[in-house]
C-alpha atoms as a PDB file:
ATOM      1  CA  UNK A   1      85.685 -52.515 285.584  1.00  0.00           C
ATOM      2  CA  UNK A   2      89.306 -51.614 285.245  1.00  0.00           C
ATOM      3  CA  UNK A   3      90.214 -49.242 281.922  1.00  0.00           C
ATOM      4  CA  UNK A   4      93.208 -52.168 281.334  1.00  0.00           C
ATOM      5  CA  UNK A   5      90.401 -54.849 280.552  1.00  0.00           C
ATOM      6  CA  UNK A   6      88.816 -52.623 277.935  1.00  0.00           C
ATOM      7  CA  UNK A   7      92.025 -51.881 276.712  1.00  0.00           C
ATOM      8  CA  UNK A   8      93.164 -55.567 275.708  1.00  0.00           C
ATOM      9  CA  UNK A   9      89.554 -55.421 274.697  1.00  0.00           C
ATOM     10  CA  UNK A  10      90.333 -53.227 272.040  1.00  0.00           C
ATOM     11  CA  UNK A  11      93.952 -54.376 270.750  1.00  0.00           C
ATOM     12  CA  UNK A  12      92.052 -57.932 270.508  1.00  0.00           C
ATOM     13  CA  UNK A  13      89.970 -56.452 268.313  1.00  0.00           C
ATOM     14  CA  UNK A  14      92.335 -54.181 266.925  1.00  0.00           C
ATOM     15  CA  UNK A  15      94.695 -57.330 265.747  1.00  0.00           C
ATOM     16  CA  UNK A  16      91.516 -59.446 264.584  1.00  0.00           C
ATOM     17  CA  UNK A  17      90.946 -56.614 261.699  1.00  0.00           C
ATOM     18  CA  UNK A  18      87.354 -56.340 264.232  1.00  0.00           C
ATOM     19  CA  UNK A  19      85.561 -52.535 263.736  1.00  0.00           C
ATOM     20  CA  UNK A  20      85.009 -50.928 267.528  1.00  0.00           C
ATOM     21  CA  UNK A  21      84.591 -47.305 269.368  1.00  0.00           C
ATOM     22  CA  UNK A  22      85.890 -45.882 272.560  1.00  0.00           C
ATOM     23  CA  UNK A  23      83.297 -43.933 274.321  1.00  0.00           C
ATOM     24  CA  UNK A  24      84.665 -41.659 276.962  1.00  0.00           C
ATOM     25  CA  UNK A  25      82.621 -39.287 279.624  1.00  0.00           C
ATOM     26  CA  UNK A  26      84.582 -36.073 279.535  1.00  0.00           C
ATOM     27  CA  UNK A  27      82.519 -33.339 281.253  1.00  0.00           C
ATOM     28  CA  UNK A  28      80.089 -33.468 283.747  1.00  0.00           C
ATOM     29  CA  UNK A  29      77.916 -30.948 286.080  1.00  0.00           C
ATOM     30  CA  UNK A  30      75.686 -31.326 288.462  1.00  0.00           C
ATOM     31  CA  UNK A  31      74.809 -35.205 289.619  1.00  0.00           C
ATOM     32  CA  UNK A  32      75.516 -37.745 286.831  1.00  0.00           C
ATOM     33  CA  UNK A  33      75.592 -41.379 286.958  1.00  0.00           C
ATOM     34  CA  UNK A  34      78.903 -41.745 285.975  1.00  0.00           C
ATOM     35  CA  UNK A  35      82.084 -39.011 286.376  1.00  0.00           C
ATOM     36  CA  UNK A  36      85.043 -37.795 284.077  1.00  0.00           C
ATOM     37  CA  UNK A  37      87.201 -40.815 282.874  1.00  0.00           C
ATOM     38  CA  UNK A  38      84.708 -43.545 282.335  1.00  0.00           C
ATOM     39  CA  UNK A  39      84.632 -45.662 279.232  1.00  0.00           C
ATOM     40  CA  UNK A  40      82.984 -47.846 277.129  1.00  0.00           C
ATOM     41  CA  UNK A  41      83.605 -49.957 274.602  1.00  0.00           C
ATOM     42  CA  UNK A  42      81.118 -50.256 271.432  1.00  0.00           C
ATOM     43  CA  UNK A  43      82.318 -53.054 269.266  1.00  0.00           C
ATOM     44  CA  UNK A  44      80.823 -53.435 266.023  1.00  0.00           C
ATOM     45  CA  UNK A  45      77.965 -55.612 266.149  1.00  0.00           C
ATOM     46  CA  UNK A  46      76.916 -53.170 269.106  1.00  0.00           C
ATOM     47  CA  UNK A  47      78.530 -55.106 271.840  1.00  0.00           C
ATOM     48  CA  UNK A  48      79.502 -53.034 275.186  1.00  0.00           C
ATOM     49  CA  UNK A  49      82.292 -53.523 277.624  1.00  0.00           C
ATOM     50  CA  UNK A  50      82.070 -51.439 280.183  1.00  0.00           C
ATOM     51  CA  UNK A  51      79.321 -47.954 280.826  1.00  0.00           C
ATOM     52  CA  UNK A  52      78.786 -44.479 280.766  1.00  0.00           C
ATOM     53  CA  UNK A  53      75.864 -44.811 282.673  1.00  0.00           C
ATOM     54  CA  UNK A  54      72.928 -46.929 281.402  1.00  0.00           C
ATOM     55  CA  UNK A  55      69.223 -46.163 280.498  1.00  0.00           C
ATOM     56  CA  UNK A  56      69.457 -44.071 277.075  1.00  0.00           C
ATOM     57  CA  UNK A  57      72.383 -42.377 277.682  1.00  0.00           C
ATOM     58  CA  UNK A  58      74.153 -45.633 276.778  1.00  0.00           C
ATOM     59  CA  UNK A  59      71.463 -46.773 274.204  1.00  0.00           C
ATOM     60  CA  UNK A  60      71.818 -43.410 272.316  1.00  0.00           C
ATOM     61  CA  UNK A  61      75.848 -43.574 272.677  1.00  0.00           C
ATOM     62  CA  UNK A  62      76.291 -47.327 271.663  1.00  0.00           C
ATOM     63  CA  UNK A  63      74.044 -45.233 268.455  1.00  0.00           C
ATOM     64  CA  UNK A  64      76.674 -42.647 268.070  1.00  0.00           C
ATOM     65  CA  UNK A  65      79.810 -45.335 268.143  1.00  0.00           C
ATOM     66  CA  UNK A  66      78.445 -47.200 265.414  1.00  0.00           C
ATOM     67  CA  UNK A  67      78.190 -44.165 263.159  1.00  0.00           C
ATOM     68  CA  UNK A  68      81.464 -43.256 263.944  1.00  0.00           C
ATOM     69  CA  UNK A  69      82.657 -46.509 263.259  1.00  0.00           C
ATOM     70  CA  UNK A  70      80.836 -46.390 259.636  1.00  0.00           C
ATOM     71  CA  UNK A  71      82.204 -42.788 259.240  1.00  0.00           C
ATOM     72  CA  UNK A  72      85.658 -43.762 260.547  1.00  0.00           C
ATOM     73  CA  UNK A  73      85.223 -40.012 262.250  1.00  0.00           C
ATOM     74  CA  UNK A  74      85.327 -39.295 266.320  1.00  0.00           C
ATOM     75  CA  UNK A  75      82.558 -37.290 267.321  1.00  0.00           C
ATOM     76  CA  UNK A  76      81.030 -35.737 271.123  1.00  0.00           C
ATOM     77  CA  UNK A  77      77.403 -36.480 272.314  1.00  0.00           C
ATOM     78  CA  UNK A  78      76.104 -34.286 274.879  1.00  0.00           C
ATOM     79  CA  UNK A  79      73.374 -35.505 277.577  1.00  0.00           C
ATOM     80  CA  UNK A  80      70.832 -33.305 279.823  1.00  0.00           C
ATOM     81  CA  UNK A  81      69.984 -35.791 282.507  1.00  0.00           C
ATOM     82  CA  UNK A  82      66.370 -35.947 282.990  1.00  0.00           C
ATOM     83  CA  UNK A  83      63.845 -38.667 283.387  1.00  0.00           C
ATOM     84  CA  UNK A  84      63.656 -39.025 279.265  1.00  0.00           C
ATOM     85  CA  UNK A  85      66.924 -40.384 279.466  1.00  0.00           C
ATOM     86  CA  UNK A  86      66.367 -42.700 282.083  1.00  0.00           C
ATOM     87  CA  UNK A  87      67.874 -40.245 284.959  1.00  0.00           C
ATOM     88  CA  UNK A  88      66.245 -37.866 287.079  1.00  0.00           C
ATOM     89  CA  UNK A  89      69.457 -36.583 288.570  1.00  0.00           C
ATOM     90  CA  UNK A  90      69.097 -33.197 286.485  1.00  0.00           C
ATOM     91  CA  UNK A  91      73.079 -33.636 285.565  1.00  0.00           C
ATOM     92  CA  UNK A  92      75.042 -33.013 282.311  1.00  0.00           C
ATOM     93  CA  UNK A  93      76.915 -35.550 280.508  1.00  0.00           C
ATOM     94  CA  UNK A  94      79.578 -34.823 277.794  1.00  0.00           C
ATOM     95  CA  UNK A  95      80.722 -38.120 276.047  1.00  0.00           C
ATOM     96  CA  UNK A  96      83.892 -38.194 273.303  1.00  0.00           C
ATOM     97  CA  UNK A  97      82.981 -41.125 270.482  1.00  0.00           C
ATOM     98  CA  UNK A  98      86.058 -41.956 268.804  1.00  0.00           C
ATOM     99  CA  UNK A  99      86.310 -45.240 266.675  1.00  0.00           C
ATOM    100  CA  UNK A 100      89.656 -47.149 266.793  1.00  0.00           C
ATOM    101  CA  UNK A 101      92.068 -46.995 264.616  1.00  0.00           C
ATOM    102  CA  UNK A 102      92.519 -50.885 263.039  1.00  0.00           C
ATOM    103  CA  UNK A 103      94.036 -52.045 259.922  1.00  0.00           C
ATOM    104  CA  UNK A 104      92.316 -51.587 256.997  1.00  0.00           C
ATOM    105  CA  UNK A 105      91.099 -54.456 255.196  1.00  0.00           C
ATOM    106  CA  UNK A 106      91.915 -55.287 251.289  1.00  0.00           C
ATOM    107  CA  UNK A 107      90.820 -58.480 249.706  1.00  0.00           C
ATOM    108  CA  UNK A 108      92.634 -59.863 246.441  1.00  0.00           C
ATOM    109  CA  UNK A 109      90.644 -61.897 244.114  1.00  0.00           C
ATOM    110  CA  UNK A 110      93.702 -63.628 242.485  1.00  0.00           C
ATOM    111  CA  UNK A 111      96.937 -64.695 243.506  1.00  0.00           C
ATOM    112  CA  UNK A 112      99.384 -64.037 240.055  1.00  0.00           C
ATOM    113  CA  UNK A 113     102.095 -61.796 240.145  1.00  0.00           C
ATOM    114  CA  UNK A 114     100.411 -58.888 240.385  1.00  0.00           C
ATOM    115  CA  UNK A 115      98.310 -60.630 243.262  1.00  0.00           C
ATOM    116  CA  UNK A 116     101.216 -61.523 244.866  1.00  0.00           C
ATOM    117  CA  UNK A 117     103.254 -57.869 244.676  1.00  0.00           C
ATOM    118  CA  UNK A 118     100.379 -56.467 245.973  1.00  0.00           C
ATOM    119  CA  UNK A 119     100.111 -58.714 249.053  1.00  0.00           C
ATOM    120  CA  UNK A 120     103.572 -57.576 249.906  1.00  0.00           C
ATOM    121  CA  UNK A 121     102.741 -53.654 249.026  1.00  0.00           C
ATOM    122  CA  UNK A 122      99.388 -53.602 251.237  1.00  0.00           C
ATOM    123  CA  UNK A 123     100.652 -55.455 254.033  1.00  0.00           C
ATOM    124  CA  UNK A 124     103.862 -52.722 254.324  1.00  0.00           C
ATOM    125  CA  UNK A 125     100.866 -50.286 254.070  1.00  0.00           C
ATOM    126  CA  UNK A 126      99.478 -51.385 257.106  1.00  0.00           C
ATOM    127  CA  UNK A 127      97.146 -53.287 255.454  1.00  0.00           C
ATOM    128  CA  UNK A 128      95.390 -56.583 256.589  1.00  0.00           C
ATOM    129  CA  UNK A 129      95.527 -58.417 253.595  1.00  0.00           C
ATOM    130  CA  UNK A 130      93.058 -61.706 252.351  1.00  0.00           C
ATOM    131  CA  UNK A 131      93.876 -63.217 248.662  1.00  0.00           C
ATOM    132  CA  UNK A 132      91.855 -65.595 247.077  1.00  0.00           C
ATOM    133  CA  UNK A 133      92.482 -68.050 243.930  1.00  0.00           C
ATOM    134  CA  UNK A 134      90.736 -70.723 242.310  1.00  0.00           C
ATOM    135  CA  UNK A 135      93.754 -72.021 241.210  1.00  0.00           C
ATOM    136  CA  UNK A 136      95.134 -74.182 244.552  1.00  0.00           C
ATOM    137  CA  UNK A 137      99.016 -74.145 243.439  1.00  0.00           C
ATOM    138  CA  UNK A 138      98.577 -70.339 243.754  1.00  0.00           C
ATOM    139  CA  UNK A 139      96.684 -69.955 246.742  1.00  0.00           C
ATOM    140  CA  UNK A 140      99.672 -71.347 248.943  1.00  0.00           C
ATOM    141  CA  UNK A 141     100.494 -69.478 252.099  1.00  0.00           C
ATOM    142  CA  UNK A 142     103.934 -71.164 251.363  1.00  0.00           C
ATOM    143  CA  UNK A 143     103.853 -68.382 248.611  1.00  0.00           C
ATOM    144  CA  UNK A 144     102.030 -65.774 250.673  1.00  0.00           C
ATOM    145  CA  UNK A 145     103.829 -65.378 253.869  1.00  0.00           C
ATOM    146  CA  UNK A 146     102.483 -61.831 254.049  1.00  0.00           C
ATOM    147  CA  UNK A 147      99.231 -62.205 253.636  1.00  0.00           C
ATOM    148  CA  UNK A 148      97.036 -62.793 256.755  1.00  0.00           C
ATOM    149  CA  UNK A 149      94.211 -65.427 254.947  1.00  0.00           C
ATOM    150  CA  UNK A 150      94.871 -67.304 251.991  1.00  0.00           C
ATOM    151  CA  UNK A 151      91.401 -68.717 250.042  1.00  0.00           C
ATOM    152  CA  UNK A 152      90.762 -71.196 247.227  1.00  0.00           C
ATOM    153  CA  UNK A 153      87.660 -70.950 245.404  1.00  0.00           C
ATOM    154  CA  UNK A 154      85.144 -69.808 242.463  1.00  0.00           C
ATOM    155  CA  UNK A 155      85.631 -66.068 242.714  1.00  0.00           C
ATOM    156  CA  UNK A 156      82.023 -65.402 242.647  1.00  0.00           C
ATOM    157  CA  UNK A 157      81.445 -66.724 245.794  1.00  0.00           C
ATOM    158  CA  UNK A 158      84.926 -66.419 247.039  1.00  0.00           C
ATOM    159  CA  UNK A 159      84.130 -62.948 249.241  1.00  0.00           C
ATOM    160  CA  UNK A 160      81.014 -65.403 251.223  1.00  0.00           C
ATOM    161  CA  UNK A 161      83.574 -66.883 253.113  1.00  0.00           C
ATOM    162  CA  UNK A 162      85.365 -63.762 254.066  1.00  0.00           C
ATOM    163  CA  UNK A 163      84.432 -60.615 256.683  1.00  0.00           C
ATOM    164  CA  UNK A 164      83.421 -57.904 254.502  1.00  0.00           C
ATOM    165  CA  UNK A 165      82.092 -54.144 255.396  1.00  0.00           C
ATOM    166  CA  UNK A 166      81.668 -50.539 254.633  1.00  0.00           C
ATOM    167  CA  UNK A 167      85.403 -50.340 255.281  1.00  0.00           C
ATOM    168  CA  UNK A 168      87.026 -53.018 252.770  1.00  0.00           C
ATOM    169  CA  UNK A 169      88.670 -52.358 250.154  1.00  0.00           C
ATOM    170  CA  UNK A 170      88.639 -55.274 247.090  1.00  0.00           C
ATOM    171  CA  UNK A 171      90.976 -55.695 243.993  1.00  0.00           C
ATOM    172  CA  UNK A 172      90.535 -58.096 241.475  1.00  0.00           C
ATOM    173  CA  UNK A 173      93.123 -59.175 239.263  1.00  0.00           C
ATOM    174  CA  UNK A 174      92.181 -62.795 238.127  1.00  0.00           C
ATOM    175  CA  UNK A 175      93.577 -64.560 234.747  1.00  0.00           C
ATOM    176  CA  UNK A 176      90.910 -63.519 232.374  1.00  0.00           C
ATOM    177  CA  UNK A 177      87.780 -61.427 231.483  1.00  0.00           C
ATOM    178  CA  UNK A 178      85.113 -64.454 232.083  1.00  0.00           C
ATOM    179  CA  UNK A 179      86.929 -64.470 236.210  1.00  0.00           C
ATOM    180  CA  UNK A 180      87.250 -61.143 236.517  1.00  0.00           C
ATOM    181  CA  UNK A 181      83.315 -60.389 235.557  1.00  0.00           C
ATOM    182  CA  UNK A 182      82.869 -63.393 238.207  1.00  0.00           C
ATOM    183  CA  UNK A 183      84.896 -61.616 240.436  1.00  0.00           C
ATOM    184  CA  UNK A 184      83.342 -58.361 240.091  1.00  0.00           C
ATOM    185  CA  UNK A 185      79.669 -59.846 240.442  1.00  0.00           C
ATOM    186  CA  UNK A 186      80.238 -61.239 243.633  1.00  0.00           C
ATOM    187  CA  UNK A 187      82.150 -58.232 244.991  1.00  0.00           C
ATOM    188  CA  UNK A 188      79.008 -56.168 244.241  1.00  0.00           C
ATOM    189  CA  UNK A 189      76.786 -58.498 246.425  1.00  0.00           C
ATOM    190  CA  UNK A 190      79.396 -57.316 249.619  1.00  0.00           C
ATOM    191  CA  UNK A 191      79.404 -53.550 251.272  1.00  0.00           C
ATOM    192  CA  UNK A 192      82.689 -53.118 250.139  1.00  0.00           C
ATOM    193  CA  UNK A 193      82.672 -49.411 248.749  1.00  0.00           C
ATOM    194  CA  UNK A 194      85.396 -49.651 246.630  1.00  0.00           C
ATOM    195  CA  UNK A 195      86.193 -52.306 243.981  1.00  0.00           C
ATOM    196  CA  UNK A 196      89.240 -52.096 241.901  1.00  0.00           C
ATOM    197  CA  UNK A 197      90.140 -54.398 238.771  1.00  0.00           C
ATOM    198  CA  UNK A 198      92.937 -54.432 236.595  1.00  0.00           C
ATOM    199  CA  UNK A 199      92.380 -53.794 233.470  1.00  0.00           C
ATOM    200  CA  UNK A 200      92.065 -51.403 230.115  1.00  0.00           C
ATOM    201  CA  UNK A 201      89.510 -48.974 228.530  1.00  0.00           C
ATOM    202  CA  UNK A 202      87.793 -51.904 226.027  1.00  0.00           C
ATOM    203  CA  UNK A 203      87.539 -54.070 229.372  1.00  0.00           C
ATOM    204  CA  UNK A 204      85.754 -51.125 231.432  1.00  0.00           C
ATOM    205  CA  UNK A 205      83.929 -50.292 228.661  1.00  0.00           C
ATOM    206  CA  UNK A 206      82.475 -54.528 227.984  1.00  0.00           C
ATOM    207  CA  UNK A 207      82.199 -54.682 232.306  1.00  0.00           C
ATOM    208  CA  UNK A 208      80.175 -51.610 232.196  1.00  0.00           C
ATOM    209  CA  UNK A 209      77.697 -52.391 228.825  1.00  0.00           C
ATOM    210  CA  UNK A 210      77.761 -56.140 230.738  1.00  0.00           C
ATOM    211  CA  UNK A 211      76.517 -55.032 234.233  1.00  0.00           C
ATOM    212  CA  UNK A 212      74.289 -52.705 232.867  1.00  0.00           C
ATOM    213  CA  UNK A 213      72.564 -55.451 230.671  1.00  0.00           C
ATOM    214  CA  UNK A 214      72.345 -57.507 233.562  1.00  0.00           C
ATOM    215  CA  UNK A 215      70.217 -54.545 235.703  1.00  0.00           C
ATOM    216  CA  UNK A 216      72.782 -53.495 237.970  1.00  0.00           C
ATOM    217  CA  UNK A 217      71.902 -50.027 238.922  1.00  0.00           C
ATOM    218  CA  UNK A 218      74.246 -47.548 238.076  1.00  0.00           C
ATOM    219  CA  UNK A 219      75.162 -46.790 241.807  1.00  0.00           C
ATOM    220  CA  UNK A 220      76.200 -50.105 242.193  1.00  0.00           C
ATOM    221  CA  UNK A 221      78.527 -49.972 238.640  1.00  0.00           C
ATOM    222  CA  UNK A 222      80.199 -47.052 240.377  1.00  0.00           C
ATOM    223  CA  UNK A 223      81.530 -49.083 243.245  1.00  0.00           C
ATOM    224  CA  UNK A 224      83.594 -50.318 240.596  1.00  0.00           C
ATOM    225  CA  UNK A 225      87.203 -48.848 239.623  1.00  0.00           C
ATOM    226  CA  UNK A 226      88.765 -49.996 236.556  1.00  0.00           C
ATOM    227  CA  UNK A 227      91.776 -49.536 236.027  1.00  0.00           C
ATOM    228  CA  UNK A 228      92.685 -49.355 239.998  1.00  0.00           C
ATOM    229  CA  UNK A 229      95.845 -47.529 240.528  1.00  0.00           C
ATOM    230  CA  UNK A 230      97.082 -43.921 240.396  1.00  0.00           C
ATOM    231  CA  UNK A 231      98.774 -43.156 237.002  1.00  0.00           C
ATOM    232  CA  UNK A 232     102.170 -43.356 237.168  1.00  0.00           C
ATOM    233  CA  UNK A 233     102.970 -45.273 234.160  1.00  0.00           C
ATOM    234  CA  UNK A 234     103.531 -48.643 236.066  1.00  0.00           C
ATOM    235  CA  UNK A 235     104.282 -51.540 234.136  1.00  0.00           C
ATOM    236  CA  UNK A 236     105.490 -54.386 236.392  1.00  0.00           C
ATOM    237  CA  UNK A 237     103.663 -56.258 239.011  1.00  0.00           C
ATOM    238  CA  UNK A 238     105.716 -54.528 241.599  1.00  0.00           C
ATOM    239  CA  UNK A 239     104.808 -50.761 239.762  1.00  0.00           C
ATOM    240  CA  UNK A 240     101.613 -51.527 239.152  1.00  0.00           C
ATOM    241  CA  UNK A 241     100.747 -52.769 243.259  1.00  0.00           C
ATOM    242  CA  UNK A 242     102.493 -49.094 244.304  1.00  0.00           C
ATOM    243  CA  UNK A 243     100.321 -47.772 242.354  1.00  0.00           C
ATOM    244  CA  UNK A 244      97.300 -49.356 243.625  1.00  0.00           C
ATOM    245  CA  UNK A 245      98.235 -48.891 247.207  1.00  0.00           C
ATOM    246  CA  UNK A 246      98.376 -45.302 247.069  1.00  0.00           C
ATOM    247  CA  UNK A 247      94.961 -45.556 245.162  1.00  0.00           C
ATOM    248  CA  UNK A 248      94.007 -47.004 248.677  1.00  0.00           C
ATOM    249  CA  UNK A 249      95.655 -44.964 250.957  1.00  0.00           C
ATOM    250  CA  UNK A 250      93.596 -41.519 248.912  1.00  0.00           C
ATOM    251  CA  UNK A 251      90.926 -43.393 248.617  1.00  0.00           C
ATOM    252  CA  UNK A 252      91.115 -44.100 252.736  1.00  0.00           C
ATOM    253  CA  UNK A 253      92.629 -40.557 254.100  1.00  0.00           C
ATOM    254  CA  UNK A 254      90.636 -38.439 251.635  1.00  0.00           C
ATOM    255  CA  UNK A 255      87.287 -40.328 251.806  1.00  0.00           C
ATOM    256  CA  UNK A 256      87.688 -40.690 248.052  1.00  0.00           C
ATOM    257  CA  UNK A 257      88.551 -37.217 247.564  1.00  0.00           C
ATOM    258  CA  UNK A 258      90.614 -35.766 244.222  1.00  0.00           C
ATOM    259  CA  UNK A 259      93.538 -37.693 242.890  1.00  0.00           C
ATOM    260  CA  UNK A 260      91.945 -41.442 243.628  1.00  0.00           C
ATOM    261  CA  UNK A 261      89.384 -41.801 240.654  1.00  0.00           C
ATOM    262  CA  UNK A 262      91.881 -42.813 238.149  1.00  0.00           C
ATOM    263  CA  UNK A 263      89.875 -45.225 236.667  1.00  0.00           C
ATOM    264  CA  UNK A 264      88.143 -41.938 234.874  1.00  0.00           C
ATOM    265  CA  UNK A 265      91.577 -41.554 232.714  1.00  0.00           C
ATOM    266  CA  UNK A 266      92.354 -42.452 229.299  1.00  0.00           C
ATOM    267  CA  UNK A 267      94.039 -45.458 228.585  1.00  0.00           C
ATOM    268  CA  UNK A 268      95.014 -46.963 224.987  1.00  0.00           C
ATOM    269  CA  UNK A 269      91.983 -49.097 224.359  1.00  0.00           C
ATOM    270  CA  UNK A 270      94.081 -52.231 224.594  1.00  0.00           C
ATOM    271  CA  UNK A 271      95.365 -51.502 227.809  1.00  0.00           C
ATOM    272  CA  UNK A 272      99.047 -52.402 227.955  1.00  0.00           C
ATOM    273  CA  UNK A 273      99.691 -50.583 230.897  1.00  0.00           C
ATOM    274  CA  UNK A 274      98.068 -52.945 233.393  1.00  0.00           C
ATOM    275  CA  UNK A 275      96.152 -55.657 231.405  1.00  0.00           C
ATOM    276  CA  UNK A 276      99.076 -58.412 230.515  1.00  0.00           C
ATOM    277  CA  UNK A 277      97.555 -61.946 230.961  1.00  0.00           C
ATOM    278  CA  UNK A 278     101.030 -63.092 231.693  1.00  0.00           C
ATOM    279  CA  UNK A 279     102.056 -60.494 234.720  1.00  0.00           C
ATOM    280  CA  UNK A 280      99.028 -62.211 236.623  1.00  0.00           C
END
């Protein structure tokens, strides 16, 4: 197979928002089943296009792309060649795992003007961007030119309908506290590792005594960010979606590394910096 078919392989999935590895044989010595320069393509459901040489060799690299693709980090897998692998050739086998870089993923629950600022602020970011609303005059691509899918539905089982995994990102930023708990509940039944809501210290504070009451365990309750956003003191839509991009971007590059936990600050219990029912 021709390296040009597995490479409009991989922008496919690169454009469809689709998880997927490159596997490439570097090194080899002695006889090996496959030389220096072939590839394979792991995609992430485990999926191949293409080989670097079959029997468990292959098995054990399709292994390593899908950790890589979890990890979001490249990483080499070294083979001796012998009949346990499915080779008696007595070779060596160097393989270089790297996952593909695709946009990230961020799905809004709620399409208000904060919703809508941040559609435009995540898509500049490189973002692929879904927003939801159960409100049908908002959730109008007429309205969302940026966004690439536009839902309407109850927000708790808004996130069904979508493609969701260890590497999405979700913000919530609905009209009230009864949709954002909605929101929040059904965000926790995805993989999405983080979860960001708008919001002030007296809402974190009833989310938090709310999920806890309702037996979440408190590794789940930490998937949740509230308020999302760096602190800069942003107080329009516009402000406050900068700010929650760069939350993504630290929380992305830096594996959620120091500087993107700002929902640990204090905020005036009331919240005025992000909470306005009327800026949604």
């Amino acid at each position: 197979m021709s390296d040009h078919v597995l490479y409009r392989e991989l922008i496919r999935l690169s454009e469809a928002g689709m998880p997927a590895a490159l596997a490439t044989v570097v090194e080899t010595s002695g006889s090996s089943p496959r030389k220096a320069g072939a590839k394979m393509l792991v995609r992430h459901d485990g999926t191949t296009l293409g080989t670097v040489g079959g029997g468990r060799v292959e098995l054990e690299t399709v292994t390593a792309a899908l950790e890589a693709i979890r990890e979001g980090k490249p990483r080499t897998v070294a083979f001796i060649l012998t009949e346990e692998h499915g080779h008696v050739c007595g070779g060596r086998l160097l393989v270089y795992v790297e996952p593909a870089a695709s946009r990230p993923r961020l799905i809004i629950a709620g399409a208000g003007h904060i919703g809508k600022a941040l559609v435009r602020a995540a898509s500049f970011a490189g973002y692929r961007v879904a927003v939801a609303d159960d409100r049908p005059g908002y959730a109008d691509r007429e309205q969302l030119l940026d966004a690439d899918e536009v839902l309407t539905g109850e927000y708790d089982g808004v996130f069904a309908g979508l493609s969701v995994d260890g590497a999405t990102a979700i913000v919530i930023a609905t009209t009230g506290f009864e949709k954002d708990f909605a929101a929040v509940r059904g965000a926790l039944r995805t993989p999405a590792p983080f979860i960001g809501l708008i919001g002030s210290a007296r809402k974190r504070e009833a989310l938090l005594r709310t999920l806890t009451d309702e037996g979440y365990p408190p590794g789940e309750i930490d998937r949740v960010t509230i308020p999302v956003g760096v602190a800069i003191g942003a107080e329009t839509p516009e402000e406050i979606a900068v700010s929650i991009v760069a939350q993504l971007i630290g929380q992305r590059r830096l594996h959620g590394g120091s500087g993107t936990a700002s929902g640990r600050r204090e905020l005036p219990a009331d919240g005025g910096l992000q909470a306005a029912a009327a800026a949604r």
